[in-house]
Structures are given as C-alpha cells and as structure tokens.
C-alpha atoms as a PDB file:
ATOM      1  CA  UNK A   1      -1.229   6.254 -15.070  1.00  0.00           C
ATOM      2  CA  UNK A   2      -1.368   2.622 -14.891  1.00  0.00           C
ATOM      3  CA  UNK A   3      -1.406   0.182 -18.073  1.00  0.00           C
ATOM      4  CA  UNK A   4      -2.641  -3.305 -18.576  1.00  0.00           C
ATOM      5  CA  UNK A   5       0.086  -4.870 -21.143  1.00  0.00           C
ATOM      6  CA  UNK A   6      -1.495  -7.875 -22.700  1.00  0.00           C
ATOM      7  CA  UNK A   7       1.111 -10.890 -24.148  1.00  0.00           C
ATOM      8  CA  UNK A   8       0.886 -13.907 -26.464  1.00  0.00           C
ATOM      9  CA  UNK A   9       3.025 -16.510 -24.613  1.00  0.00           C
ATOM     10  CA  UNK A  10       4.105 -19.862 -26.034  1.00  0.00           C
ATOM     11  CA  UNK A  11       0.758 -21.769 -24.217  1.00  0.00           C
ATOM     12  CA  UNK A  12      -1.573 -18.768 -24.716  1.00  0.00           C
ATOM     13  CA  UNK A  13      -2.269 -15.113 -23.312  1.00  0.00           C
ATOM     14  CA  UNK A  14      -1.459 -13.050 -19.852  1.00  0.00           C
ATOM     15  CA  UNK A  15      -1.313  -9.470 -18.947  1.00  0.00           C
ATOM     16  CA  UNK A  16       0.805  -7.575 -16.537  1.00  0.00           C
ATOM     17  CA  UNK A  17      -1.129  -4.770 -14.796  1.00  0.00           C
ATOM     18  CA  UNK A  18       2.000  -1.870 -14.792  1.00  0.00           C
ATOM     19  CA  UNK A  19       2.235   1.110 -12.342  1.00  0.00           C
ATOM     20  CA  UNK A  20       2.730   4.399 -13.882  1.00  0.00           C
ATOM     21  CA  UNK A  21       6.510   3.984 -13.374  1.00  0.00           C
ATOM     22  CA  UNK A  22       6.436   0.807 -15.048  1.00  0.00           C
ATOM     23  CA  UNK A  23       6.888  -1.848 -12.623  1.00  0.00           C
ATOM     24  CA  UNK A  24       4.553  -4.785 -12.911  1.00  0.00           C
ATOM     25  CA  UNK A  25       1.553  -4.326  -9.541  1.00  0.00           C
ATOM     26  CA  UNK A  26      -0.028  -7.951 -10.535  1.00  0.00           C
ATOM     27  CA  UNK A  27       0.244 -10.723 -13.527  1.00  0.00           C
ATOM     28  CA  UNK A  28      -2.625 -12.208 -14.423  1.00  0.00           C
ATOM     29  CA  UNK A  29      -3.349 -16.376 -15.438  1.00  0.00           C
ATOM     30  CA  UNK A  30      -2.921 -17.786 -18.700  1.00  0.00           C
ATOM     31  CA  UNK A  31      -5.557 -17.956 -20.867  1.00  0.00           C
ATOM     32  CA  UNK A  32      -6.439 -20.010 -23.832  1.00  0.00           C
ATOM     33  CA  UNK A  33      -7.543 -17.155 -26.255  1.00  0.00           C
ATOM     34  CA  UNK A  34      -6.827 -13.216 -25.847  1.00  0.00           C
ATOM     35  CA  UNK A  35     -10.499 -12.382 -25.961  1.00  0.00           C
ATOM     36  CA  UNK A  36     -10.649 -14.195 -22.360  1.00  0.00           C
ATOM     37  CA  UNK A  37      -7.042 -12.772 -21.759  1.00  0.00           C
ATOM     38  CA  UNK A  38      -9.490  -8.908 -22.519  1.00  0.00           C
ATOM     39  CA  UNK A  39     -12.324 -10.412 -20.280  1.00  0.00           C
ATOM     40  CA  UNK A  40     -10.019 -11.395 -17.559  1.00  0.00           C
ATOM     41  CA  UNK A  41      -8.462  -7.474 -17.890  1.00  0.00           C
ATOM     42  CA  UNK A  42     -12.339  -5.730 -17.713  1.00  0.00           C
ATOM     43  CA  UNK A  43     -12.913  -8.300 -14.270  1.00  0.00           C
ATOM     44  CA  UNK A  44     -10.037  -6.648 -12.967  1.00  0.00           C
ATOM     45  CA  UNK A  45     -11.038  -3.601 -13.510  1.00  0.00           C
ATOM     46  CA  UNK A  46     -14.861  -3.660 -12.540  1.00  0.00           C
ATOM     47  CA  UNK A  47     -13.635  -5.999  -9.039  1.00  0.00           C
ATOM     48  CA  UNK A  48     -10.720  -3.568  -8.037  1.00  0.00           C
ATOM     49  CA  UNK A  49     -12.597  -1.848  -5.842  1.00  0.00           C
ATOM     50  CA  UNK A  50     -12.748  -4.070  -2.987  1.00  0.00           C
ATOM     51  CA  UNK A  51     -12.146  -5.210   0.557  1.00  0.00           C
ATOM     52  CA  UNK A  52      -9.246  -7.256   1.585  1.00  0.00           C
ATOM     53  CA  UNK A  53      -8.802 -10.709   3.286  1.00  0.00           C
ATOM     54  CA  UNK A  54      -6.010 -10.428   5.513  1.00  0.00           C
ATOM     55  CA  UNK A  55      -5.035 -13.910   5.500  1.00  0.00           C
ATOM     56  CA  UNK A  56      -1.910 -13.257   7.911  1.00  0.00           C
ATOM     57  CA  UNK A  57      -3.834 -11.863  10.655  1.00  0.00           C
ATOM     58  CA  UNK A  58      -5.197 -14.142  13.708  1.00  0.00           C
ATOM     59  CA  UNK A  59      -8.701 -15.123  13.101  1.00  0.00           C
ATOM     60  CA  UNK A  60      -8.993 -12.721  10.071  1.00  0.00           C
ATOM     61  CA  UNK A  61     -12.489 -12.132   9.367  1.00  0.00           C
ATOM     62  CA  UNK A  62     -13.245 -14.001   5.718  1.00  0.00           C
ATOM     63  CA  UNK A  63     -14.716 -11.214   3.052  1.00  0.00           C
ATOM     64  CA  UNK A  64     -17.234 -11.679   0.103  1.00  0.00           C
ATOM     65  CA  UNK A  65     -15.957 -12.451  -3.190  1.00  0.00           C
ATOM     66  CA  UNK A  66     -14.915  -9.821  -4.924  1.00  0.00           C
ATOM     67  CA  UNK A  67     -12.045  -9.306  -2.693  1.00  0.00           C
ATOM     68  CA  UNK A  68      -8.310  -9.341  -2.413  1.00  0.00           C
ATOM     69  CA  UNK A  69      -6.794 -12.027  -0.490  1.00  0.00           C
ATOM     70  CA  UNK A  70      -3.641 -10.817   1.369  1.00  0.00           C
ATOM     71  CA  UNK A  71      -1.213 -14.417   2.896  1.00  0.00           C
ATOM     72  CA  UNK A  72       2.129 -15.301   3.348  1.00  0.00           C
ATOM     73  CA  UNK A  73       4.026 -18.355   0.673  1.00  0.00           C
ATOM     74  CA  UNK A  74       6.006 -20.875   1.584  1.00  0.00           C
ATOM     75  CA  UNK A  75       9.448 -18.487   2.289  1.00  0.00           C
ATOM     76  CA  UNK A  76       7.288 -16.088   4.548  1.00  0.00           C
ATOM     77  CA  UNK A  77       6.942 -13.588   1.681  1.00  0.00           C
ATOM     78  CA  UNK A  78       3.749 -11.486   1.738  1.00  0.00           C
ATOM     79  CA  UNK A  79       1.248 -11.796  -1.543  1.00  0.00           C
ATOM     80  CA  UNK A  80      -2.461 -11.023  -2.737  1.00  0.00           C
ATOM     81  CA  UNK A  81      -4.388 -12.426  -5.244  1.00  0.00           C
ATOM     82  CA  UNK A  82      -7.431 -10.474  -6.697  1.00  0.00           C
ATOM     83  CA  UNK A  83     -10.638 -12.933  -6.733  1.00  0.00           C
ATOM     84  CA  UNK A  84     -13.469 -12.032  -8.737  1.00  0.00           C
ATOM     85  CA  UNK A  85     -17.037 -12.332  -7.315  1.00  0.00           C
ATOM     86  CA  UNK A  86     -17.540 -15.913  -8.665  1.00  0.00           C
ATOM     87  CA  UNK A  87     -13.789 -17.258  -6.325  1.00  0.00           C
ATOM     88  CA  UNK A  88     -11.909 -16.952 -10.096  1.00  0.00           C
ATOM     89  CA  UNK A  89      -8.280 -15.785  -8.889  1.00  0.00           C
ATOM     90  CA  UNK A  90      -7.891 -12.877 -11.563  1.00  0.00           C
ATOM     91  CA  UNK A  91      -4.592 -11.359 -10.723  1.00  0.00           C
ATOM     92  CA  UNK A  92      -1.724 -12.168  -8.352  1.00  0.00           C
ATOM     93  CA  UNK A  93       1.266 -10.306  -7.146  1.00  0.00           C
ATOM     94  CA  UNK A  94       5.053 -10.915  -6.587  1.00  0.00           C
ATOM     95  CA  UNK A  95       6.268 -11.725  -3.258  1.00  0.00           C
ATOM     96  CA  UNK A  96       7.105  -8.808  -0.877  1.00  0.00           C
ATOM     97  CA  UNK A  97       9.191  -8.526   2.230  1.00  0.00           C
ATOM     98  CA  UNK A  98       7.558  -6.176   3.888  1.00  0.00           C
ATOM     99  CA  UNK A  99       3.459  -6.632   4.785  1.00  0.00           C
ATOM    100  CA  UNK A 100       3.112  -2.894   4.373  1.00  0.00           C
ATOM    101  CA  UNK A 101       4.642  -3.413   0.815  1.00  0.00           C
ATOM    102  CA  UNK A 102       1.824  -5.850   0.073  1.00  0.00           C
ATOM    103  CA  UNK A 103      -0.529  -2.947   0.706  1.00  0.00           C
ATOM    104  CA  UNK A 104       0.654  -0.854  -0.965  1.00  0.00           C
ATOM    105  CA  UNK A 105       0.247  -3.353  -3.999  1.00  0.00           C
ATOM    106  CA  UNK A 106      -3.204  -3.434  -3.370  1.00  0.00           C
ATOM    107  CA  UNK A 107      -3.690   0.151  -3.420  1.00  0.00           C
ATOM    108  CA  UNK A 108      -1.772   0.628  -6.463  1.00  0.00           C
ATOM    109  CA  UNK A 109      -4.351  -2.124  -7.790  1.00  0.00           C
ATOM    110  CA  UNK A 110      -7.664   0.004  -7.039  1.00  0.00           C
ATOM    111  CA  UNK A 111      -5.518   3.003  -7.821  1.00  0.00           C
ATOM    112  CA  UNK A 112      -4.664   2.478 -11.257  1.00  0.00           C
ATOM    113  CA  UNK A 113      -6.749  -0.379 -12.546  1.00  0.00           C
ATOM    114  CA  UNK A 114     -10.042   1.203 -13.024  1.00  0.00           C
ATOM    115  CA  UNK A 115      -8.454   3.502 -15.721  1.00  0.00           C
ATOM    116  CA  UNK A 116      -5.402   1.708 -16.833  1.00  0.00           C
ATOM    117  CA  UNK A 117      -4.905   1.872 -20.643  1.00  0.00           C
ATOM    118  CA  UNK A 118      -4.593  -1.329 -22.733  1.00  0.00           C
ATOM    119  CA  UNK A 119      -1.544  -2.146 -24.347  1.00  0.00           C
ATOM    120  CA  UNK A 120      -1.096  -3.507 -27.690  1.00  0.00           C
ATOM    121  CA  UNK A 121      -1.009  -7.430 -27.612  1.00  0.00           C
ATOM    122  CA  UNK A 122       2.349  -8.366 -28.302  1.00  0.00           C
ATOM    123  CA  UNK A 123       4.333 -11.549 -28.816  1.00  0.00           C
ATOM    124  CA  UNK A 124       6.544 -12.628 -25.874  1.00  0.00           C
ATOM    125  CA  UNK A 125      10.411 -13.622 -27.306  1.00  0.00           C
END
C-alpha cells in the first residue's frame, strides 16, 4: 500500500507519493502553505486515473488534461509528470533508464494513489 508523505521544507511544503516498498513513485511542487500541499495530494489522487502522453513517440497523439505526460530530459532519461485537468503539473518522477521503467512509474501512480494513506507532516532536517 502506497503512502503520500507530506514535508515542511525550508521555502514551504511537498509530498513524496511512496510505493508500498518505500521508494518514492513521484514528488510533488512546492507549495506555499500545507493546506495547498493536502489539495495538491487529493488532485493526485482524483486525476490518477488517466491516459498517457507519450511524448517520445513519433507524432504522439496529444491527450486531454488530466493526463500523464511521458518525455525524455536533457541526458535522454525517461520521465512523466502528472497534469491535472486545468495543465497544473501535480507530480513528477525521477529519471529512468529504461522507457518500460517509466511505465511502470505510471502504473504504480494509478495503482497506489487512489488509496495511498497520508503521512504525518513532518519537518525536513
């Protein structure tokens, strides 16, 4: 079971959605308070279950908003950002090697989102 762990960091709040075996699926933007830091956990949650945007594929066909946005970075890695239905970028992954590794991000997303617990907000060192 996935949890959303929700920080205090020196310029606000962010949360780390965590797989059941505790490694960290997608991070989320800083916000300015930790009630938008909770808001920005329930869009996550309610916009999880949606298409993807594969960004790295030839004349990819461009989804509606909510959707997850799969692209390479600038060292070739493979990412996805989570976009909620008004464009808002509400989560964003690590970089992966491997494309099928970025998918299997994404599932892990719409797999344990939706019923994640909430961590305790706790200060960052």
């Amino acid at each position: 079971m996935g949890k959303f762990v929700v920080k205090e960091v020196p310029s606000g709040f962010k949360f780390d959605l965590k797989a059941g075996n505790g490694e960290i699926i997608a991070t989320s933007e800083i916000y300015s308070s930790e009630k938008a830091c909770l808001n920005g956990v329930e869009s996550v949650r309610k916009n999880s279950a949606c298409e993807i945007e594969d960004q790295t594929a030839e004349g990819f066909e461009t989804k509606k908003n909510p959707k997850f946005e799969m692209y390479t970075d600038k060292k070739g890695e493979f990412r996805f950002r989570l976009k909620a239905r008004n464009g808002e970028i509400i989560a964003v992954s690590e970089g992966y090697k491997a494309k099928a590794s970025c998918l299997n991000g994404i599932e892990s997303v719409k797999k344990n989102a939706p019923e994640a617990k909430l961590e305790k907000v706790e200060k960052a060192e």
